[in-house]
Protein backbone atom coordinates (compact mmCIF):
# COMPACT_ATOMS: atom_id res chain seq x y z
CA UNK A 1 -55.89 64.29 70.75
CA UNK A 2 -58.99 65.63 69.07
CA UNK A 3 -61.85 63.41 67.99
CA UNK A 4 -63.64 64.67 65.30
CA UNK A 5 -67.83 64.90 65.75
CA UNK A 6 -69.68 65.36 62.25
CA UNK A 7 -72.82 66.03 61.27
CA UNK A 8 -75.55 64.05 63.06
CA UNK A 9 -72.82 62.34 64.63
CA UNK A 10 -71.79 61.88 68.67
CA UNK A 11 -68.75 60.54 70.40
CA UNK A 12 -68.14 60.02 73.87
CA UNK A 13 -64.95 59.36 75.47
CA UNK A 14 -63.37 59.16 78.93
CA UNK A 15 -60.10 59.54 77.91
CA UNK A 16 -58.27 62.34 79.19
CA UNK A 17 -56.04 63.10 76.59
CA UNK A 18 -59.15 63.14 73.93
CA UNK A 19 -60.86 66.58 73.23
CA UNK A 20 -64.15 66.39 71.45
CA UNK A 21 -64.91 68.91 68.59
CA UNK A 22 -67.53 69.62 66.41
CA UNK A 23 -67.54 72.17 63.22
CA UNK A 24 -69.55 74.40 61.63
CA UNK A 25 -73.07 74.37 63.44
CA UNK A 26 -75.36 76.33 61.84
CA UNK A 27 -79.18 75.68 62.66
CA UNK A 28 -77.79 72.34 64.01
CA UNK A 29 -77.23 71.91 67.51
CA UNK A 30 -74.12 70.79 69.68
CA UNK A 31 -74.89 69.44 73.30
CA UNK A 32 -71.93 68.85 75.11
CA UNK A 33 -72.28 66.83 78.95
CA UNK A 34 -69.40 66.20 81.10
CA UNK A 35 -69.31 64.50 84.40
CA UNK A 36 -66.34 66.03 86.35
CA UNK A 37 -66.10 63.11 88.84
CA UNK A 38 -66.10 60.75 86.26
CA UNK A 39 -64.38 62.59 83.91
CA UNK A 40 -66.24 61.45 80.99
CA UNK A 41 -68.11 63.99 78.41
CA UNK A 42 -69.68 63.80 75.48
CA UNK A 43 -70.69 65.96 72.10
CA UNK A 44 -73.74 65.03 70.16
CA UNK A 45 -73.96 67.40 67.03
CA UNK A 46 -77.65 67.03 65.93
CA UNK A 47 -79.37 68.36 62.78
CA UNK A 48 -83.17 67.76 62.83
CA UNK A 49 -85.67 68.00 65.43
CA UNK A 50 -88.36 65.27 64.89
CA UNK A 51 -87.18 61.88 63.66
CA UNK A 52 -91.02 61.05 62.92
CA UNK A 53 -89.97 63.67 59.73
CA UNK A 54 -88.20 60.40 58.47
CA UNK A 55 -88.36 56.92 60.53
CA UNK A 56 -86.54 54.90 58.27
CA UNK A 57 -83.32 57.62 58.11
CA UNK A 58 -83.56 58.02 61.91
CA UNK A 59 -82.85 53.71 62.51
CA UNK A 60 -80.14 54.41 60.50
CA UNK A 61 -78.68 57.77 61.87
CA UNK A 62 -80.32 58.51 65.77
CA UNK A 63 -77.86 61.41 65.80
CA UNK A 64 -79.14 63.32 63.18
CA UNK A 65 -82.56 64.03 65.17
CA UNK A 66 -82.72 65.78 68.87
CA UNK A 67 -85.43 63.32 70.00
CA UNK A 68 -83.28 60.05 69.15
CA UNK A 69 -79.83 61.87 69.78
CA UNK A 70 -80.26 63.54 72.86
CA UNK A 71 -81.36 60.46 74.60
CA UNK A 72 -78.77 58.43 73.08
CA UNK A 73 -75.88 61.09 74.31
CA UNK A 74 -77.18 60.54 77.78
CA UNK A 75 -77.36 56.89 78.11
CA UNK A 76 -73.90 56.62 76.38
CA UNK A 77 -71.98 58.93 79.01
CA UNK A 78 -73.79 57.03 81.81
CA UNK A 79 -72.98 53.75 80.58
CA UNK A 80 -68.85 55.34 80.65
CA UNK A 81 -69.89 55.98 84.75
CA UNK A 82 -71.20 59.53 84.28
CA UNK A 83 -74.00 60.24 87.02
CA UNK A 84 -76.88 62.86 85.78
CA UNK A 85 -77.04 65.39 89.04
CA UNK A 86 -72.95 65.78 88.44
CA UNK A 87 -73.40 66.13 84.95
CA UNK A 88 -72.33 70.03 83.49
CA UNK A 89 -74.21 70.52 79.90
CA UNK A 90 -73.07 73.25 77.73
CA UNK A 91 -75.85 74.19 74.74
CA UNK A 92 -74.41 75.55 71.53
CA UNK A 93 -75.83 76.51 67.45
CA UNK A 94 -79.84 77.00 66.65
CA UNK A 95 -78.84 79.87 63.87
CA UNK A 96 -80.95 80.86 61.32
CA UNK A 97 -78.41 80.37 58.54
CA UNK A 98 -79.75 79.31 55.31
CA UNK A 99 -83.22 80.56 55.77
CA UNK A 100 -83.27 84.42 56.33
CA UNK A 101 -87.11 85.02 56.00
CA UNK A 102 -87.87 82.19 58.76
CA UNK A 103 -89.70 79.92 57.18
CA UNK A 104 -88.58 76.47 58.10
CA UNK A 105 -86.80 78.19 61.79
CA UNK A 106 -85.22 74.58 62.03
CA UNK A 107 -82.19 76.28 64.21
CA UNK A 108 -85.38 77.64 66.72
CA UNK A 109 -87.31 74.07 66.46
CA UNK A 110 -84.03 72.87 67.13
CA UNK A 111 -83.71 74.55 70.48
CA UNK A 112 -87.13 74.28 71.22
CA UNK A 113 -87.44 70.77 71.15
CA UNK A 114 -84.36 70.36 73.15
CA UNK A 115 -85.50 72.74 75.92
CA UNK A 116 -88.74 70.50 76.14
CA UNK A 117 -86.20 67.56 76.37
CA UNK A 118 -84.37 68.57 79.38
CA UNK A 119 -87.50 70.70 80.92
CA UNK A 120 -89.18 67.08 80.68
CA UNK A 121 -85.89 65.25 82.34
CA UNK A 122 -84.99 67.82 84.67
CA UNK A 123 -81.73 68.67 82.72
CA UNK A 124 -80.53 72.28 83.83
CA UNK A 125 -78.03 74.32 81.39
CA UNK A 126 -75.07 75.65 82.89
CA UNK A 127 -74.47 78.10 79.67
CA UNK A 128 -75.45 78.14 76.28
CA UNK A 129 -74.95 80.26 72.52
CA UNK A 130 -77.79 80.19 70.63
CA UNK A 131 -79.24 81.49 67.59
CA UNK A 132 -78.54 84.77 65.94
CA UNK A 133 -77.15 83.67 62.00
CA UNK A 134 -73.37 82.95 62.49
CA UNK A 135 -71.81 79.86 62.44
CA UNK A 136 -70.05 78.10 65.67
CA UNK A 137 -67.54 75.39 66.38
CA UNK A 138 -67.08 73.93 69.80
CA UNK A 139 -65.03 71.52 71.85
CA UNK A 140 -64.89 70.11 74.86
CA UNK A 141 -61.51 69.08 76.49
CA UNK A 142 -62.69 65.56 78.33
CA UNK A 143 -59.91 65.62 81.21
CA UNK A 144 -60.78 68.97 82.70
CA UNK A 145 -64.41 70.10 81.20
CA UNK A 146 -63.55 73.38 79.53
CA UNK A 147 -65.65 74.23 76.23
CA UNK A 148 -64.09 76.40 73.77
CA UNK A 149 -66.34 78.15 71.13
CA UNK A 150 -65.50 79.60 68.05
CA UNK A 151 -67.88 81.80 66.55
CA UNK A 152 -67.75 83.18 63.12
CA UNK A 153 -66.93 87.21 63.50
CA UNK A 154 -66.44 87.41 67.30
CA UNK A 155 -63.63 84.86 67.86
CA UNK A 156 -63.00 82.36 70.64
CA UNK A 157 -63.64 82.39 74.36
CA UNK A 158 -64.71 79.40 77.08
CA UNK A 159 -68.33 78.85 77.13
């Protein structure tokens, strides 16, 4: 069964049947954890890097922002029984889509804060698609781990 993640949205399931997937990330970024002892995952499909940008927005939606979201994926997939040394986390989006000449780079702040994220919290990345200016979707199947990607002009494969 899929479950649908939106925009600066995040699910979390450990149900086996469930797969998780996300569409169309452009500079946004999908972070997908899965605990394969547990067997619980999770996809948090972020937009923004900074939620100091907007404080009231990010009370209202944590997802939207890496520095709220990423924290909040975490936590979740703990709470389900998922243990952080077990845990396999799969990095996808970060394009530069709707800005060609680089001027905002919100798909690069979007990585960057995340890498200073995990660098901080001793999060390693077992594999990751980022950047370039295509667009992605990813899942993540919950009862056996495997992440499909979908990217715009190349096709699918397992990340």
């Amino acid at each position: 069964m899929k479950v649908i993640v939106g925009i600066s949205d995040m699910k979390v399931s450990s149900n086996v049947k469930e797969t998780l997937i996300t569409y169309s990330l452009g500079s946004c970024i999908g972070v997908l954890i899965w605990d394969p002892v547990a067997k619980v995952g999770g996809l948090l499909h972020y937009m923004l890097p900074d939620s100091r940008l907007d404080k009231e927005r990010a009370k209202n939606k944590p997802f939207m922002f890496a520095d709220t979201g990423i924290p909040a994926l975490f936590k979740e997939c703990y709470s389900l029984g998922a243990v952080k040394n077990r845990l396999v986390v799969k990095v996808v989006g970060g394009s530069q889509i709707l800005d060609p000449t680089g001027l905002f780079s919100i798909g690069k702040r979007n990585y960057l804060i995340l890498r200073k994220l995990f660098d901080k919290n001793h999060i390693t990345i077992a594999a990751e698609d980022i950047g370039g200016s295509v667009n992605r979707t990813v899942s993540l199947e919950i009862a056996t781990g495997r992440v499909l990607l979908k990217v715009s002009g190349r096709g699918e494969c397992e990340l």
